[in-house]
Protein backbone atom coordinates (compact mmCIF):
# COMPACT_ATOMS: atom_id res chain seq x y z
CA UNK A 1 113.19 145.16 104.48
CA UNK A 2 109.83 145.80 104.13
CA UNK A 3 108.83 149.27 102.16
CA UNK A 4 108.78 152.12 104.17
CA UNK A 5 105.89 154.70 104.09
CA UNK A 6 107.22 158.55 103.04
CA UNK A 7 105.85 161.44 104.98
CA UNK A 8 106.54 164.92 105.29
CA UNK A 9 105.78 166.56 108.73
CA UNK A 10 104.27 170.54 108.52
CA UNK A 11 105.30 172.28 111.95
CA UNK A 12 104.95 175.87 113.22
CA UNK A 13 107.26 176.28 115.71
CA UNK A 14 109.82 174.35 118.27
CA UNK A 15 108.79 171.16 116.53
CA UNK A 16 109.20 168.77 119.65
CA UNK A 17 106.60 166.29 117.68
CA UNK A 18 107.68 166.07 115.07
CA UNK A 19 111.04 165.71 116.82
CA UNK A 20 109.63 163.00 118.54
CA UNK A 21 108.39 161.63 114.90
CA UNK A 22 111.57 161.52 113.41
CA UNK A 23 113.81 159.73 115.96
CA UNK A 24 111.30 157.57 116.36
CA UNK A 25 111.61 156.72 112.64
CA UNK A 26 115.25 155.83 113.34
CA UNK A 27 114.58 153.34 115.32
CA UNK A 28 114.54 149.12 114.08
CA UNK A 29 111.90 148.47 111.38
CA UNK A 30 110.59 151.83 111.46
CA UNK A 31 107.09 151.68 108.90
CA UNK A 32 108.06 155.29 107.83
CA UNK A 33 110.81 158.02 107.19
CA UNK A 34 110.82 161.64 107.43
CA UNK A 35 111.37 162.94 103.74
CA UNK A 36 110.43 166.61 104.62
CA UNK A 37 110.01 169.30 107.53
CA UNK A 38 108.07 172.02 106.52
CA UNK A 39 107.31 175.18 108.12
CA UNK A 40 105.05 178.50 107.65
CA UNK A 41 107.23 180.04 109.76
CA UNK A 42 111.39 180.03 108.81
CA UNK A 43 111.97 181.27 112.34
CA UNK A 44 110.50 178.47 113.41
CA UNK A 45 112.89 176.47 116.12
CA UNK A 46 112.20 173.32 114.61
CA UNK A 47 113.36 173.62 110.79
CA UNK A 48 117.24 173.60 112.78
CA UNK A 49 117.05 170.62 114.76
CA UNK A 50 115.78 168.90 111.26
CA UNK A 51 118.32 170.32 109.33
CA UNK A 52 121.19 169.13 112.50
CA UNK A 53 119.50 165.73 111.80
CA UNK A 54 120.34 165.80 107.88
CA UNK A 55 116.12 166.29 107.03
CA UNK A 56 115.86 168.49 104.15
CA UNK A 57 113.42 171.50 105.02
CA UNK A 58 110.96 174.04 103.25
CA UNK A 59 110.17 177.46 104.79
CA UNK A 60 107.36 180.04 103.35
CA UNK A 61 106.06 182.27 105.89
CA UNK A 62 102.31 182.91 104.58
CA UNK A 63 101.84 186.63 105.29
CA UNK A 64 99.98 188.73 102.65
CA UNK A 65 99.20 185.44 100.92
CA UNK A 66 95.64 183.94 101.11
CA UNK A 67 95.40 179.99 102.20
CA UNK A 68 95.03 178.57 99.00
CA UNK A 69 98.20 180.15 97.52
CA UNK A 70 100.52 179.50 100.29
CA UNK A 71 99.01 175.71 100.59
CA UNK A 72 99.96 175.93 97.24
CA UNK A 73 103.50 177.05 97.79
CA UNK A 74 103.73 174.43 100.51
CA UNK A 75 101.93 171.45 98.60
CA UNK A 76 104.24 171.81 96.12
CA UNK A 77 107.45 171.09 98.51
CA UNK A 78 105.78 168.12 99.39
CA UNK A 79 105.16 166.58 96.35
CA UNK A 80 108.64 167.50 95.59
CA UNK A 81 109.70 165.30 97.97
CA UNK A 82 108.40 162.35 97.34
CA UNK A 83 106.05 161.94 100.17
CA UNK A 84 102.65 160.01 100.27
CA UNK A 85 101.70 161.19 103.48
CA UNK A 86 101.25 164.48 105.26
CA UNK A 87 101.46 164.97 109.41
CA UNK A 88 100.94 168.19 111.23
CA UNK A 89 102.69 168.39 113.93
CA UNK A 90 101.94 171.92 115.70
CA UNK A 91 101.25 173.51 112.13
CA UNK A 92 99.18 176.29 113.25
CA UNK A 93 97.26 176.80 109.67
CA UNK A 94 93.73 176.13 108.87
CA UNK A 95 94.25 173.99 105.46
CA UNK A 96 92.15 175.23 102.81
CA UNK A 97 89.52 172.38 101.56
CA UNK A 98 91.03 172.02 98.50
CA UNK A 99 94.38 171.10 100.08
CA UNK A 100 92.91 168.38 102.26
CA UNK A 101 90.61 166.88 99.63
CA UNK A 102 93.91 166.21 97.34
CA UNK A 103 95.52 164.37 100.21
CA UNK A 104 92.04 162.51 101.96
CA UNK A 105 93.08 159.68 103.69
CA UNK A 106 96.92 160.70 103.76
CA UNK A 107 97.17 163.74 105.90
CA UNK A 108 97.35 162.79 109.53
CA UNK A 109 97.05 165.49 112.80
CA UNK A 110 97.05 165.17 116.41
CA UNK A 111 94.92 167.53 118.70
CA UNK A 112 95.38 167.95 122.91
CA UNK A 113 91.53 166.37 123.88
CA UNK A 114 89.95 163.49 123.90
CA UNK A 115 88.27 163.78 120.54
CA UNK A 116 85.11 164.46 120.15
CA UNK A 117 85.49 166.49 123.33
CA UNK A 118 86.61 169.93 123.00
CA UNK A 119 87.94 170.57 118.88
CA UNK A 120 89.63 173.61 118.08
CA UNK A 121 91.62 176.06 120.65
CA UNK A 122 91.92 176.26 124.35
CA UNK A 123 91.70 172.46 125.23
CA UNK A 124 93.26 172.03 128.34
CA UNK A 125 91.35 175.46 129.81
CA UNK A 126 88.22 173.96 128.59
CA UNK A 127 88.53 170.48 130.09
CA UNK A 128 89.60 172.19 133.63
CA UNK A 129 86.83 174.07 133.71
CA UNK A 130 84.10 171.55 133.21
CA UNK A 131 85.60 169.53 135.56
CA UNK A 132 86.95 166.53 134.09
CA UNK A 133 89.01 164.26 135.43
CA UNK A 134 91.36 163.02 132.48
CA UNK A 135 92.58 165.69 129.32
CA UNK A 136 94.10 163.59 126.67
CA UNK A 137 95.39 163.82 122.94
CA UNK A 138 93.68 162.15 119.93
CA UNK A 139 95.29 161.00 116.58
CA UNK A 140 92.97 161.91 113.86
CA UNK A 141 92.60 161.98 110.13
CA UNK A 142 92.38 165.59 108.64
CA UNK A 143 89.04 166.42 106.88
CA UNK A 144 87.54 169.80 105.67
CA UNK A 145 85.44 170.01 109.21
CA UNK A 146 87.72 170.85 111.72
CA UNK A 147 89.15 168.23 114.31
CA UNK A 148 86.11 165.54 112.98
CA UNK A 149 88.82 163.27 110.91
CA UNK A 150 88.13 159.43 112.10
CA UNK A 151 90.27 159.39 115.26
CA UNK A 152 92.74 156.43 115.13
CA UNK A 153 94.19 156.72 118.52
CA UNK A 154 93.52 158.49 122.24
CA UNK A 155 95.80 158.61 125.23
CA UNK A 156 94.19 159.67 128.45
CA UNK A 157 96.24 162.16 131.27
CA UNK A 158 94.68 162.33 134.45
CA UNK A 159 94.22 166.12 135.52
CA UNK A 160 95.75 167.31 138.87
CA UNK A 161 94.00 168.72 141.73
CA UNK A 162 94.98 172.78 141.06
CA UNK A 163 96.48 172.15 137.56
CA UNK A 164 96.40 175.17 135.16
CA UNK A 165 96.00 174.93 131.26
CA UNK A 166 99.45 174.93 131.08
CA UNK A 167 100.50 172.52 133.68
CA UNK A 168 98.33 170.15 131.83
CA UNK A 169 99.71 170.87 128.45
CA UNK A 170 103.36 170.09 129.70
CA UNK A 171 102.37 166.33 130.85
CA UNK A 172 100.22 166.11 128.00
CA UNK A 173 103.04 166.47 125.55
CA UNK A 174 105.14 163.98 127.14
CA UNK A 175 102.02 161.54 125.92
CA UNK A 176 101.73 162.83 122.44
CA UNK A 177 105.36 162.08 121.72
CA UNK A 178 104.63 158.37 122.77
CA UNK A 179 101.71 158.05 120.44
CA UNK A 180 102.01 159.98 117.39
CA UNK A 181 104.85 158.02 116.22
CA UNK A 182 102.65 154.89 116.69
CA UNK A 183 99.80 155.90 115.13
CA UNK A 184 101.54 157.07 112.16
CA UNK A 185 103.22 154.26 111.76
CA UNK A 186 100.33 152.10 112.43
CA UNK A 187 98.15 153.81 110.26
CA UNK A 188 100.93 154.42 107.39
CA UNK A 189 101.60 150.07 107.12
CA UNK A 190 97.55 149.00 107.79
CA UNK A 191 98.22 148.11 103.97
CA UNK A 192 100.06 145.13 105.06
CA UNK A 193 98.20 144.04 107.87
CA UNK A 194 96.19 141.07 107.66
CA UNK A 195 93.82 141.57 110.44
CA UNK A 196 92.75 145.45 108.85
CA UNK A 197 92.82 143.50 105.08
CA UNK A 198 90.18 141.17 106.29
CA UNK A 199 88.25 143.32 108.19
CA UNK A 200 87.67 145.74 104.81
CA UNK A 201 87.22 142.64 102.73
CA UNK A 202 84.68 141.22 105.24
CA UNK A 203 82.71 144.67 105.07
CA UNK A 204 82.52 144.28 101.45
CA UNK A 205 81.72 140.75 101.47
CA UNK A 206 78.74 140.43 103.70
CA UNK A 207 76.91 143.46 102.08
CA UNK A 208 76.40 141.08 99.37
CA UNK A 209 72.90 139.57 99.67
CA UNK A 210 72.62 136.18 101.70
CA UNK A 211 76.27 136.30 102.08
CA UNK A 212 77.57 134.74 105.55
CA UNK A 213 81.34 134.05 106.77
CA UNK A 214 82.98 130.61 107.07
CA UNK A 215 86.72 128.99 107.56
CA UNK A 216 87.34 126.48 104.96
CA UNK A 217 91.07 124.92 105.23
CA UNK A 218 92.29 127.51 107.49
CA UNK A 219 91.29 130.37 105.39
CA UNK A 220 88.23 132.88 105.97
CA UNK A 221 85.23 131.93 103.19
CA UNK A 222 82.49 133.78 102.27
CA UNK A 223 79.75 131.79 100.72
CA UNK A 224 76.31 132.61 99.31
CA UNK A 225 73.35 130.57 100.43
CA UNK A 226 72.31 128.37 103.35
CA UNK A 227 73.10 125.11 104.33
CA UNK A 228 74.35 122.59 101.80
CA UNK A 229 73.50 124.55 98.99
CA UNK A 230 75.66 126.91 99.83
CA UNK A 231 78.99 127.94 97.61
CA UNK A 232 81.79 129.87 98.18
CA UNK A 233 82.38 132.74 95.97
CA UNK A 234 85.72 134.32 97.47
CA UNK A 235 88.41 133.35 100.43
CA UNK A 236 90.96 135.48 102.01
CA UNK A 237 94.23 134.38 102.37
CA UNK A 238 97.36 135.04 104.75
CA UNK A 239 99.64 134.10 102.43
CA UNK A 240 98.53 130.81 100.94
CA UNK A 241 100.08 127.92 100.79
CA UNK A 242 103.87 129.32 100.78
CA UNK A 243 102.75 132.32 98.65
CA UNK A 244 104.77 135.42 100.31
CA UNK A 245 101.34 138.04 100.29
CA UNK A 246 98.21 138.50 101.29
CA UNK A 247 95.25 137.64 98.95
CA UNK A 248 91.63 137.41 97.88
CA UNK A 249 90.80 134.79 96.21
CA UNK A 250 87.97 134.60 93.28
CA UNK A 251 86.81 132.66 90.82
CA UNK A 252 87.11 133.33 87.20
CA UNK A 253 85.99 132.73 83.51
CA UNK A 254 88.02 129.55 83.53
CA UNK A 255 91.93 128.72 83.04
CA UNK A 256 92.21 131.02 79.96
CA UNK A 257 91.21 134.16 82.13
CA UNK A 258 93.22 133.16 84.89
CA UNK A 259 96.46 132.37 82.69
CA UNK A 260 96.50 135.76 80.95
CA UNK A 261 96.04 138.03 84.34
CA UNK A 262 99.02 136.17 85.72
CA UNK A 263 101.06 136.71 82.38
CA UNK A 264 99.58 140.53 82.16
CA UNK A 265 99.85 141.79 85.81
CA UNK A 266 102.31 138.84 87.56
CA UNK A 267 102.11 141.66 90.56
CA UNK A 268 98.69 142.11 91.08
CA UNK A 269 97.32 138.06 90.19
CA UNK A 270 98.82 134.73 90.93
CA UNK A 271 97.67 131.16 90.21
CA UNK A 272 96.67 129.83 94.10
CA UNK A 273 98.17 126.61 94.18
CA UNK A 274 95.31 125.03 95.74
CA UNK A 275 92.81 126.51 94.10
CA UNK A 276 94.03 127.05 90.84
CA UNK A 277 93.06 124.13 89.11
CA UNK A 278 90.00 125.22 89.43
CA UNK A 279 89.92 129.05 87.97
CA UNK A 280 90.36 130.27 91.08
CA UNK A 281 92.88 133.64 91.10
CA UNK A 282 94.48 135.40 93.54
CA UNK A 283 94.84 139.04 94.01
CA UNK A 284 97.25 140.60 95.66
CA UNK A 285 95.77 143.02 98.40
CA UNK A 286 99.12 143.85 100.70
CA UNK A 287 100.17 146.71 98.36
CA UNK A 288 100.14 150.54 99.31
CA UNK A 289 98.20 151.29 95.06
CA UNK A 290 94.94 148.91 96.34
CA UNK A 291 92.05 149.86 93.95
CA UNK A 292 89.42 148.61 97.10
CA UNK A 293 87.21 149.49 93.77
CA UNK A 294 88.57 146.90 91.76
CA UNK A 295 88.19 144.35 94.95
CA UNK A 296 84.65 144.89 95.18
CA UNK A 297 84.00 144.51 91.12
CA UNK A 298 86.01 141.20 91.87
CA UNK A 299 83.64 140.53 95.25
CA UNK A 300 80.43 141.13 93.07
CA UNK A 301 81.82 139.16 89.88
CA UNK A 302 82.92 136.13 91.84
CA UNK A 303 80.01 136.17 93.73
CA UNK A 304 77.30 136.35 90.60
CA UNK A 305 78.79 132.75 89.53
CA UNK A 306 77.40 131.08 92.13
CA UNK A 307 74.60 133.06 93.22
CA UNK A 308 71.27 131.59 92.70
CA UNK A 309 69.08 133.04 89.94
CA UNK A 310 66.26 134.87 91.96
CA UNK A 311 69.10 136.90 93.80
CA UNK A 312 71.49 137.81 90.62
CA UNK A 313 67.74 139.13 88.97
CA UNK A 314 67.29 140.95 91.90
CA UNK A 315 70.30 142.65 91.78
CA UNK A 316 70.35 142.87 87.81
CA UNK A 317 66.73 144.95 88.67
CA UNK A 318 68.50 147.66 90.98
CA UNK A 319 71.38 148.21 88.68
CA UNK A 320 69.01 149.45 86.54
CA UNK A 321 68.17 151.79 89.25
C-alpha cells in the first residue's frame, strides 16, 4: 500500500469538516490519515466525535495568551504527532506568521467563496448582496496574507431566489464536505503523480536557454539546440523500462560517477537500463523529501554537457552577476 500522507486537522467547534475529512480517510486507498484533532476550544463539539472515532485530540483554549504562544502550545501537539500536514477545518484563529512560515506549503484551509471573491468574514451576506448568482467554497493553501494561499480547488452553489446568508451556508456545507477531502488528498499525494512531476520538471527545464520539449522512445526529452544539432540533456520517465518510480534522467561524469551514487544513495539514483551504458542516471522524483533544488542543480549540470559554448559563457557571465 502506497504511503499515506499524516495530517492533523485544527477545528473550533462542531467539527462537521473535519468529520467529513476523517471518514473520508477510511475509505479504500485513502492518500491520508487523521493523526490529530486539535482544538482552541475543549468545549468544542467536535474533539468528542474524534475521540468516539479512536482520533487522539489536543485542547488549549487561547484566552489571556497572545497568538504566538498559544500557536506555540498548539504547534507543538502537532509535531508530537507525527503529522506533515496541517488542515483547518473551521479553526477560527488568525495564525501568527511565524506559525505559517514553518509549515509553507503544508498547511491547507478551506474558505465559503469563490476565491478571490470575498476573503475574510461574512461571505455568503456579501455575495447576496452584490447579486451573484453562484456562492461557492475554495480550497486554498495558507499564507501570511489572509485567504490569498494558491487555491487548489472551487465548487460553485447556485444562490436561491430569497436565500439568506444562512440558507446559503447550509447548502454550501453539504459541498465543502465533498471537496475538502479531495483536495487534501489530491494535494497531499501530487508527490507521486506523474502528470504534476512533469509539469514542475518541464517548468524547470525550458527556462534553460534554447531549451525545447521532445518525446524520444516514449519518454518526454528536453534537448538544447535546433534541428540536428540538437542534444538531449535530461528525459523524464514514468517508470522506465520496468523500473517501479518515477524519474529524471541526466547525464553524468561517466560510469565512475554513476556507479558510486547508486552504491551511496540506492534510494535516490538508479542505473536506467537503457540509458545507462551511457552515464546516464536516474533520480528518483516520486518521494514526499524531493530537494526540487537538487533537481534543478541536476537540470543545469546535465544540461552544460551538451550545451554549445557561446550559451554555457553566457551563462558562466551572469553567475558572476
Amino acid at each position: 500500500m502506497a504511503e499515506k500522507a499524516r495530517i492533523a486537522i485544527l477545528i473550533s467547534g462542531a467539527g462537521t469538516n473535519m468529520a467529513a475529512l476523517l471518514y473520508a480517510s477510511r475509505l479504500g486507498d485513502s492518500a491520508y490519515e487523521v493523526v490529530l484533532v486539535a482544538s482552541n476550544d475543549p468545549a468544542a463539539p467536535g474533539l468528542a466525535l474524534a475521540e468516539l472515532e479512536g482520533v487522539p485530540t489536543f485542547a488549549h483554549a487561547h484566552k489571556g495568551m497572545t497568538r504566538e504562544a498559544h500557536d506555540a502550545a498548539m504547534e507543538a501537539a502537532v509535531l508530537e504527532s507525527g503529522a506533515d500536514h496541517i488542515v483547518l477545518a473551521g479553526y477560527m484563529r488568525i495564525l501568527s506568521d511565524g506559525f505559517v512560515q514553518r509549515w509553507q506549503g503544508r498547511m491547507l484551509n478551506i474558505h465559503p467563496s469563490l476565491l478571490p471573491k470575498y476573503k475574510g468574514l461574512d461571505t455568503f451576506a456579501r455575495a447576496i448582496a452584490a447579486g451573484d448568482r453562484h456562492a461557492g467554497a475554495s480550497v486554498h493553501l495558507v499564507t501570511p496574507d489572509l485567504d490569498s494561499g494558491e487555491v487548489l480547488a472551487q465548487v460553485r452553489v447556485a444562490i436561491a431566489p430569497g436565500d439568506t446568508p444562512a440558507s446559503l451556508a447550509e447548502r454550501v456545507r453539504f459541498a465543502e464536505h465533498q471537496i475538502y477531502s479531495r483536495a487534501v488528498a489530491e494535494y497531499v499525494s501530487r508527490w507521486r503523480n506523474p502528470g504534476w512531476l512533469l509539469e514542475r520538471l518541464r517548468e524547470r527545464a525550458l527556462a534553460l536557454p534554447e531549451t525545447s520539449e521532445q518525446e524520444s522512445f516514449g519518454s518526454v526529452g528536453f534537448r538544447v539546440g535546433e534541428g540536428k544539432s540538437g542534444k538531449y540533456f535530461a528525459y523524464f520517465s514514468d517508470r522506465p523500462h520496468g523500473h517501479e518510480r518515477i524519474a529524471l534522467l541526466v547525464k553524468t561524469s561517466g560510469m565512475d560517477e554513476l556507479h558510486a551514487l547508486v552504491e551511496d544513495q540506492p534510494e535516490t539514483y538508479f542505473k536506467p537500463a537503457f540509458y545507462g551504458a551511457n552515464g546516464w542516471v536516474g533520480l528518483v522524483l516520486d518521494r514526499p523529501d524531493l530537494d526540487w533544488a537538487d533537481v534543478d542543480a541536476w537540470l543545469q549540470r546535465s544540461w552544460r554537457t551538451v550545451a554549445p559554448k557561446r550559451l554555457t559563457r553566457f551563462m558562466d557571465v551572469a553567475d558572476e552577476f
